[in-house]
C-alpha atoms as a PDB file:
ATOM      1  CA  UNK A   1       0.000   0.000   0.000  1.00  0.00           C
ATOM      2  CA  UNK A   2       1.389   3.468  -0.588  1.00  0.00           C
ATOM      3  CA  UNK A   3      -0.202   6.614   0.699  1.00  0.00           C
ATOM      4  CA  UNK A   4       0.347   9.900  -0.394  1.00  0.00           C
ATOM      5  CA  UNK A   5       0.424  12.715   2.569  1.00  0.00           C
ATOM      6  CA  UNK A   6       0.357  16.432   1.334  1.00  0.00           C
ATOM      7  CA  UNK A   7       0.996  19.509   3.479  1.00  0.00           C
ATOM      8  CA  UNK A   8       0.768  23.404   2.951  1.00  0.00           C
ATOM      9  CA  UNK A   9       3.642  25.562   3.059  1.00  0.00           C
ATOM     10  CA  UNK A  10       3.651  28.648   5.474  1.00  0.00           C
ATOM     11  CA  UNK A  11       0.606  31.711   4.540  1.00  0.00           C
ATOM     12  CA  UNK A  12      -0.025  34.510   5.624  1.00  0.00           C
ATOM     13  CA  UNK A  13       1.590  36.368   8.583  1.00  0.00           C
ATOM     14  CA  UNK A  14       3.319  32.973   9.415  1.00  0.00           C
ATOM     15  CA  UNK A  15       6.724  31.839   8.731  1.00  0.00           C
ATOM     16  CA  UNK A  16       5.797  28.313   9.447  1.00  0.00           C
ATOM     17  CA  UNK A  17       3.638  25.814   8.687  1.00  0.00           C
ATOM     18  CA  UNK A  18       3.009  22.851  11.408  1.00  0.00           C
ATOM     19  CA  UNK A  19       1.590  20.747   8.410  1.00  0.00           C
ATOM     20  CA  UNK A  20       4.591  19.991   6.407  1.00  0.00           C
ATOM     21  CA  UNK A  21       6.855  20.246   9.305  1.00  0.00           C
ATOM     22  CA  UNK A  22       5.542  17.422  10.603  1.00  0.00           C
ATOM     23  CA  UNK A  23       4.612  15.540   7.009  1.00  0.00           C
ATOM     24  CA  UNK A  24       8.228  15.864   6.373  1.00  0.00           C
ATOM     25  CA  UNK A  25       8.931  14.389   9.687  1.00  0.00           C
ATOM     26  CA  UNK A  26       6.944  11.057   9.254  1.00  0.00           C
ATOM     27  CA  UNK A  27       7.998   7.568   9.113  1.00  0.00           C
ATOM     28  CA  UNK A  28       9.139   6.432   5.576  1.00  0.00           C
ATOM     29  CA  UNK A  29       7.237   3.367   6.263  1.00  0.00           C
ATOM     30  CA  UNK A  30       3.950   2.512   8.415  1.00  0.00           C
ATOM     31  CA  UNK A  31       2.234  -1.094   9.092  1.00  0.00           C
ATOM     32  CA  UNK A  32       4.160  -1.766   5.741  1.00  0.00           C
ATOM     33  CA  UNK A  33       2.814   0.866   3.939  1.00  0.00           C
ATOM     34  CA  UNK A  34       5.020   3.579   1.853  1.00  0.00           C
ATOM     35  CA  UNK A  35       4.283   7.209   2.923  1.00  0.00           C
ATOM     36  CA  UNK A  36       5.194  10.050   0.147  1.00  0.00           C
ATOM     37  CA  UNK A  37       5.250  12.905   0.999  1.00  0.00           C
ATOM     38  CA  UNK A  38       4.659  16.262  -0.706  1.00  0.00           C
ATOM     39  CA  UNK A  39       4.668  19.883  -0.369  1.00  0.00           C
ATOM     40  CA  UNK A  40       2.030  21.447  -1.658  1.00  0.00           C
ATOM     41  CA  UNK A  41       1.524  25.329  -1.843  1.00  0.00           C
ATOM     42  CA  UNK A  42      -1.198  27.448  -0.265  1.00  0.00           C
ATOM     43  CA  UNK A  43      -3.178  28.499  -3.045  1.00  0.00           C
ATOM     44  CA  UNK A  44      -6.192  27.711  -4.711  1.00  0.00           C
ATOM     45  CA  UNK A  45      -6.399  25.627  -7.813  1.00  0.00           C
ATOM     46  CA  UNK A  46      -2.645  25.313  -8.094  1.00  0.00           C
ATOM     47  CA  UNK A  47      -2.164  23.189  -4.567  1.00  0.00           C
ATOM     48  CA  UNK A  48      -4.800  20.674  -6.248  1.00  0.00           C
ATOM     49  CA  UNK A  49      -2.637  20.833  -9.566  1.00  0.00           C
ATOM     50  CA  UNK A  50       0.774  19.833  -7.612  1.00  0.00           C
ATOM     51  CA  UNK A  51      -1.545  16.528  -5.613  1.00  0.00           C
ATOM     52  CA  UNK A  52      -3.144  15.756  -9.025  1.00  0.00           C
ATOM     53  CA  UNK A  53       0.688  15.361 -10.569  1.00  0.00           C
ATOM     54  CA  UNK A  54       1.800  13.374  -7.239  1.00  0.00           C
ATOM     55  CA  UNK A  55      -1.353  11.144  -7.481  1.00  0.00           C
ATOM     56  CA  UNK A  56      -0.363  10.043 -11.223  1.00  0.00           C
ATOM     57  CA  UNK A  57       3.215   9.655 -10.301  1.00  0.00           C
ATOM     58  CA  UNK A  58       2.854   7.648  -7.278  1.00  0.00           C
ATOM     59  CA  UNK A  59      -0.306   6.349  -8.262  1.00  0.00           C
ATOM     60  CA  UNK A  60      -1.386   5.774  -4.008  1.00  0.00           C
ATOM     61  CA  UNK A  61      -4.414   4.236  -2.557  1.00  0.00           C
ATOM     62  CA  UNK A  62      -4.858   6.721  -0.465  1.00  0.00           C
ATOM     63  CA  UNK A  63      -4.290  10.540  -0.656  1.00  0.00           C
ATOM     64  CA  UNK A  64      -4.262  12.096   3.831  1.00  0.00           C
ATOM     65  CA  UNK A  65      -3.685  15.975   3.718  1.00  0.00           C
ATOM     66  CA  UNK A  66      -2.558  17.806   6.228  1.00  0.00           C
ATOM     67  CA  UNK A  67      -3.382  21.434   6.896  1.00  0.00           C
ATOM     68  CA  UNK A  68      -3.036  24.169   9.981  1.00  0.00           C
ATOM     69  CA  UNK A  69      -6.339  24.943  11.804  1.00  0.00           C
ATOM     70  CA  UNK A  70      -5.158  28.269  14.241  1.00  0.00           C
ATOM     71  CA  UNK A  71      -7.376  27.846  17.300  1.00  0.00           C
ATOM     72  CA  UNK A  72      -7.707  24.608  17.580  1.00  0.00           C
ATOM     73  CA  UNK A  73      -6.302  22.012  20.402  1.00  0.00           C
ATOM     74  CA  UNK A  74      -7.223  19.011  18.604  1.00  0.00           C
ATOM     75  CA  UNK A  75      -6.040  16.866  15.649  1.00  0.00           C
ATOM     76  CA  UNK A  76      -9.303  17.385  13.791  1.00  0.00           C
ATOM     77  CA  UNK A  77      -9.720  14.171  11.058  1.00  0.00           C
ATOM     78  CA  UNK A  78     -12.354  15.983   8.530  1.00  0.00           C
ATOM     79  CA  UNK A  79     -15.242  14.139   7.599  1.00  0.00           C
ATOM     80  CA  UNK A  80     -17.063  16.456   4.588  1.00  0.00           C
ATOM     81  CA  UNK A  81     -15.703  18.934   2.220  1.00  0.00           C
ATOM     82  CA  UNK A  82     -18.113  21.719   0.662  1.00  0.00           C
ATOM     83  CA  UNK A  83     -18.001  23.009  -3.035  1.00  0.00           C
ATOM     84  CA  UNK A  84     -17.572  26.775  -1.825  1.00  0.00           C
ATOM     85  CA  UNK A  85     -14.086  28.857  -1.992  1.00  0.00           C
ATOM     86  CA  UNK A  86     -14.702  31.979   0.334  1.00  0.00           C
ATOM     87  CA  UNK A  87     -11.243  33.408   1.476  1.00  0.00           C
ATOM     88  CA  UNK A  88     -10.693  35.403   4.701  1.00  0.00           C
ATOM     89  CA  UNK A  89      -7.515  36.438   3.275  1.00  0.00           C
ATOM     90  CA  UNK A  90      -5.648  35.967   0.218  1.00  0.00           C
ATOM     91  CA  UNK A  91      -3.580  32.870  -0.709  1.00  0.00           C
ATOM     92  CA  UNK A  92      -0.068  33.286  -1.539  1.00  0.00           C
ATOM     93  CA  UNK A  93      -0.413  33.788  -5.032  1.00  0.00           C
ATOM     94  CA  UNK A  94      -2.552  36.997  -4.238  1.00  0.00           C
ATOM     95  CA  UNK A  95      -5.752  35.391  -4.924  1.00  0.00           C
ATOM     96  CA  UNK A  96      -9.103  35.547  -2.678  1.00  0.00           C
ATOM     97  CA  UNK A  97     -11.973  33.786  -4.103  1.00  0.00           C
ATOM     98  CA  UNK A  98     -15.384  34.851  -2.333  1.00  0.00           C
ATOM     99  CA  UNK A  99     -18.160  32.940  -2.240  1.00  0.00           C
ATOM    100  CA  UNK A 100     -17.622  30.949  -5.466  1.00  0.00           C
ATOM    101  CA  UNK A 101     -18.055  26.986  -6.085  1.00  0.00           C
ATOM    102  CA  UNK A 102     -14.942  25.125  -6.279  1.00  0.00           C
ATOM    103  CA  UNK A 103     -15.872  22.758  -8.696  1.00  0.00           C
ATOM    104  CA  UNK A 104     -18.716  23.791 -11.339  1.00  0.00           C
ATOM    105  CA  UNK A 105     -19.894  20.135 -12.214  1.00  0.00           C
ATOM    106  CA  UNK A 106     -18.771  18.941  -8.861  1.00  0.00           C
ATOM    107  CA  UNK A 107     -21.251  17.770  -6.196  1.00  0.00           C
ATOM    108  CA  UNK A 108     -22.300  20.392  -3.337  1.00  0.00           C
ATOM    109  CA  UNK A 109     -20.072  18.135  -1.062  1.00  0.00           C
ATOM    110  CA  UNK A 110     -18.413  14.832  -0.277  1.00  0.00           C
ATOM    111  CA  UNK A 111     -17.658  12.764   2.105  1.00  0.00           C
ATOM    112  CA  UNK A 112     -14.076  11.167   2.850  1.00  0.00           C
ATOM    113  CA  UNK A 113     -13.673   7.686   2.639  1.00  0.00           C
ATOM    114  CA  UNK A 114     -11.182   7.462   5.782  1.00  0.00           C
ATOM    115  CA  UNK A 115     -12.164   6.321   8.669  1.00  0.00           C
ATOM    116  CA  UNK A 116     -12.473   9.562  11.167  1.00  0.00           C
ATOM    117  CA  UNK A 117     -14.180   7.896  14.045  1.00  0.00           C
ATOM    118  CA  UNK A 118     -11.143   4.810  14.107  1.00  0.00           C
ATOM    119  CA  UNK A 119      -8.278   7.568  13.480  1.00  0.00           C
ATOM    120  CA  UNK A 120      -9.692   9.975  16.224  1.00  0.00           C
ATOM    121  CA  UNK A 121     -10.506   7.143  19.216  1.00  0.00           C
ATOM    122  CA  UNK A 122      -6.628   6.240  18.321  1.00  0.00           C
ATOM    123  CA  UNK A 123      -4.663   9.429  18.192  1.00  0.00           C
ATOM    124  CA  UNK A 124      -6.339   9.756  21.754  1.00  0.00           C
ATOM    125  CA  UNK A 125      -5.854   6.566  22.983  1.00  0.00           C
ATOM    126  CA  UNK A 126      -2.238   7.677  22.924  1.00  0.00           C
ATOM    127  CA  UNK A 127      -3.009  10.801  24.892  1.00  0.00           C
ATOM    128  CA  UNK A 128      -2.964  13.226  22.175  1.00  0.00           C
ATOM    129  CA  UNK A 129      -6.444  15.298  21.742  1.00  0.00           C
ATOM    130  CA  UNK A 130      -8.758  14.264  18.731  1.00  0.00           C
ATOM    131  CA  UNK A 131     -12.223  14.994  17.466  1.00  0.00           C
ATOM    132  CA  UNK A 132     -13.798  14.315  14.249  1.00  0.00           C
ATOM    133  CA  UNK A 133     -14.668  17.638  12.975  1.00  0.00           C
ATOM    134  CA  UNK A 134     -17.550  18.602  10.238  1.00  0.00           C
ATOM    135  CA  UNK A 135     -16.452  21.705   8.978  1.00  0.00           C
ATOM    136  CA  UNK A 136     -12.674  22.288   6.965  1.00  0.00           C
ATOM    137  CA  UNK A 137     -13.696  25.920   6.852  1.00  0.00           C
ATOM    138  CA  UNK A 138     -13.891  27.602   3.203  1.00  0.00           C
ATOM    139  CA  UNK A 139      -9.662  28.308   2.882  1.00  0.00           C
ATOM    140  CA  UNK A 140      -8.072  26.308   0.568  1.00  0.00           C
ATOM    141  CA  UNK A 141      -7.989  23.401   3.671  1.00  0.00           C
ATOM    142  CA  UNK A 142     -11.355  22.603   2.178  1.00  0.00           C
ATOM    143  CA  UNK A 143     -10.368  23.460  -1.003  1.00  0.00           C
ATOM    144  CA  UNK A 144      -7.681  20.571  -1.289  1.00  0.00           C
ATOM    145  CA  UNK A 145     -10.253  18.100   0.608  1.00  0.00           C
ATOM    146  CA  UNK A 146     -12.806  18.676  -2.011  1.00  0.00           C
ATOM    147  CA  UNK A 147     -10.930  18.812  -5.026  1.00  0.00           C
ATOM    148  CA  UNK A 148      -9.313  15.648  -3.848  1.00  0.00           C
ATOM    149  CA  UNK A 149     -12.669  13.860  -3.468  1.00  0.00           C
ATOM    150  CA  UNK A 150     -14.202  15.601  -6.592  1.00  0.00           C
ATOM    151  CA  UNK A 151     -10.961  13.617  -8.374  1.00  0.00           C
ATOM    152  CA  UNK A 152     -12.020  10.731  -7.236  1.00  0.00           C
ATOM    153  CA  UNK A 153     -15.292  11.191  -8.048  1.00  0.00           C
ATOM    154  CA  UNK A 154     -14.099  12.519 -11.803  1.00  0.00           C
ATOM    155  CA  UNK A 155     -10.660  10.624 -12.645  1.00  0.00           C
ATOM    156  CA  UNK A 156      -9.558   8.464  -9.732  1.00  0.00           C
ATOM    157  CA  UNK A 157     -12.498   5.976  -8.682  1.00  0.00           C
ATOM    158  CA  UNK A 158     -10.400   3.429  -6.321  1.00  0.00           C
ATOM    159  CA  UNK A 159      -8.619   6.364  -4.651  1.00  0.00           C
ATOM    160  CA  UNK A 160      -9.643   7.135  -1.407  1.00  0.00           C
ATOM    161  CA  UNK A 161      -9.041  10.414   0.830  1.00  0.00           C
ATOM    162  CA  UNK A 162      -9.097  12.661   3.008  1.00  0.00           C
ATOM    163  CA  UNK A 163      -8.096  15.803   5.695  1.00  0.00           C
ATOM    164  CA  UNK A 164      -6.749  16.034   8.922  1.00  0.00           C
ATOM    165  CA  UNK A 165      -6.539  19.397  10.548  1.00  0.00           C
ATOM    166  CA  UNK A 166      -3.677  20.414  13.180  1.00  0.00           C
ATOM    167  CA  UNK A 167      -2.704  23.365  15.888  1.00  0.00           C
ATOM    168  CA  UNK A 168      -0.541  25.848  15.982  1.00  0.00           C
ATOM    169  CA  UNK A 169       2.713  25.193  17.064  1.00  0.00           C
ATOM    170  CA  UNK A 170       4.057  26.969  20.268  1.00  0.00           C
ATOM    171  CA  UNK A 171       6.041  28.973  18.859  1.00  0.00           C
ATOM    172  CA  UNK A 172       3.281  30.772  16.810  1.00  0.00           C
ATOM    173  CA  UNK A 173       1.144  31.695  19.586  1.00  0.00           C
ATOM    174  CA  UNK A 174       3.918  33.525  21.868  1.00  0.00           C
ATOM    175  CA  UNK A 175       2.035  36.780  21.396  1.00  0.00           C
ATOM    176  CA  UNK A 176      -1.693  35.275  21.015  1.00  0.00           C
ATOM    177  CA  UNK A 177      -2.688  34.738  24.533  1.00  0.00           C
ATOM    178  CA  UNK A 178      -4.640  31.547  25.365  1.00  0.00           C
ATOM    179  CA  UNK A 179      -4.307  30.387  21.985  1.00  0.00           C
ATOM    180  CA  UNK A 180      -3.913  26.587  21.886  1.00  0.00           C
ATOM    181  CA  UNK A 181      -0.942  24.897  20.536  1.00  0.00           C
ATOM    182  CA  UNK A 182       0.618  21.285  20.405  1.00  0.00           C
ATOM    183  CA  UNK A 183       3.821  20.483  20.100  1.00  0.00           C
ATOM    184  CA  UNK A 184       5.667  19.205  16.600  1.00  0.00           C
ATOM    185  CA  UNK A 185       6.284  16.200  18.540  1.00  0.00           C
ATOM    186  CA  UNK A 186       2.643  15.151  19.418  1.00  0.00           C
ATOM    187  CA  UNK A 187       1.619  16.241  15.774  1.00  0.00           C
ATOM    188  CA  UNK A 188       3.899  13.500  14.468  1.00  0.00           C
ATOM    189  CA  UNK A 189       3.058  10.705  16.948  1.00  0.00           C
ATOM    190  CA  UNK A 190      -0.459  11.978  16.355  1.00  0.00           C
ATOM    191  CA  UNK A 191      -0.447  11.437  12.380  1.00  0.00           C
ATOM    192  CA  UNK A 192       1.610   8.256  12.620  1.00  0.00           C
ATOM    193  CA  UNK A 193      -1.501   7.021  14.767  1.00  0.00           C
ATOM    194  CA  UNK A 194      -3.743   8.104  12.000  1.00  0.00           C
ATOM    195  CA  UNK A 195      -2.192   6.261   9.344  1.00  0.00           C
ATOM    196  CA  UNK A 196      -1.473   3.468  11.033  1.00  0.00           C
ATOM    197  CA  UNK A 197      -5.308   3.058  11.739  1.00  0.00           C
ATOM    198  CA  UNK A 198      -5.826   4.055   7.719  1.00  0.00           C
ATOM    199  CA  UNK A 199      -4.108   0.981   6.963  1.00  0.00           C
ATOM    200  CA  UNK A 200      -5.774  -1.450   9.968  1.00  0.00           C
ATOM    201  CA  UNK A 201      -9.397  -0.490   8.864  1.00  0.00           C
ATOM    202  CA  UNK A 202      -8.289  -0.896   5.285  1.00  0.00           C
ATOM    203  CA  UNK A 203     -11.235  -2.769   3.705  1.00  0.00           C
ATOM    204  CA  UNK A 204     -13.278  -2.104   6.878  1.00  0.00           C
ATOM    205  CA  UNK A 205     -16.108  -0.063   7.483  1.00  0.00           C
ATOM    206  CA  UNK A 206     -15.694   2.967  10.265  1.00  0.00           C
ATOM    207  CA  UNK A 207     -16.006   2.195  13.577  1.00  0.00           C
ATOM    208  CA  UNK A 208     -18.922   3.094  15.907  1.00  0.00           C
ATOM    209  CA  UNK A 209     -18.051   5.666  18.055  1.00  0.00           C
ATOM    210  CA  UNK A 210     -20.004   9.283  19.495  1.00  0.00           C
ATOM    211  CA  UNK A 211     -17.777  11.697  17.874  1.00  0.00           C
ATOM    212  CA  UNK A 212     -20.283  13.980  16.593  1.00  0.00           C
ATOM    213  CA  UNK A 213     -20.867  17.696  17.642  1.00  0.00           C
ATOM    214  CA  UNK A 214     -23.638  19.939  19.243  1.00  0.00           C
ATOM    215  CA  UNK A 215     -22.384  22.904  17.528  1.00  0.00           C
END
């Protein structure tokens, strides 16, 4: 099995990026699976260009990306991406789509095909936080998940995919008071759990767990 893991490089007023600081610190291998990994840059339309190319080189059954979710304490597995760009800043080509569909012949969302509920319950059962979240926001986080899935839904039928969202590191929130951060430690360990339980429930249906959300 090989399975292609994509992270952002650093936007906006950051000069880092937790997401491929810790994709480029992953195992080569997990529960005999190849991980690839690839940079993949924060803007719309051209970061789904770069995974498109990666996805017909390496040709994975599996495509995990990995993105920075500022305010959050949690790795956050997604489980639905929307067809709806609608930047709160610009990307770092200069470009900020508002309220636009990413995909014109694309369906209003999808669903991944990973299993949140397993990858959640495991990344805590190691004592790192995890919830499955319903929302990847409208940044191109979302945008990646969805064109992702709308490739499999167009080009790539046996691919399967998804999101995980991850905190700031420490080091960006020195000067944002009681802003939660986790260390680039416990994001590794944390996405090593995840694929590791993407390659156990390979096959398998999700498990049943309460992971949904009030709110």
């Amino acid at each position: 099995m090989k399975i292609l893991v994509t992270g952002f490089d650093p936007f906006g007023e950051d000069k880092v990026n937790p997401a491929i600081e810790a994709v480029k610190r992953l195992p080569e291998i997990v529960e005999g699976a190849e991980i690839v990994k690839q940079e993949i840059p924060t803007v719309f339309g051209k970061c789904a260009e770069v995974t498109r190319q990666a996805i017909i080189r390496e040709k994975p059954e599996y495509v995990l990306s990995i993105g920075q979710a500022g305010g959050r304490y949690a790795l956050t597995p997604e489980r639905v991406a929307i067809n709806f760009d609608d930047g709160r800043i610009k990307d770092n080509e200069g470009y900020q789509p508002l309220a636009v569909p990413i995909q014109k012949d694309g369906k209003n969302a999808y669903f991944t095909q990973l299993p949140v509920k397993a990858i959640a319950k495991a990344i805590r059962a190691v004592g790192i936080p995890s919830t499955v979240s319903t929302t990847a926001g409208t940044y191109v986080c979302n945008h990646i998940m969805y064109q992702v899935q709308y490739m499999i839904d167009k080009e790539f039928p046996n691919l399967k995919g998804g999101f995980i969202h991850i905190p700031y590191l420490p080091a960006q929130v020195t000067a944002k008071p009681e802003t939660p951060s986790m260390s680039l430690a416990n994001d590794v360990k944390g996405l090593t759990v995840a694929l590791t339980a993407i390659v156990k429930m390979n096959g398998k249906p999700d498990i049943d767990s309460i992971e949904g959300s009030l709110n």
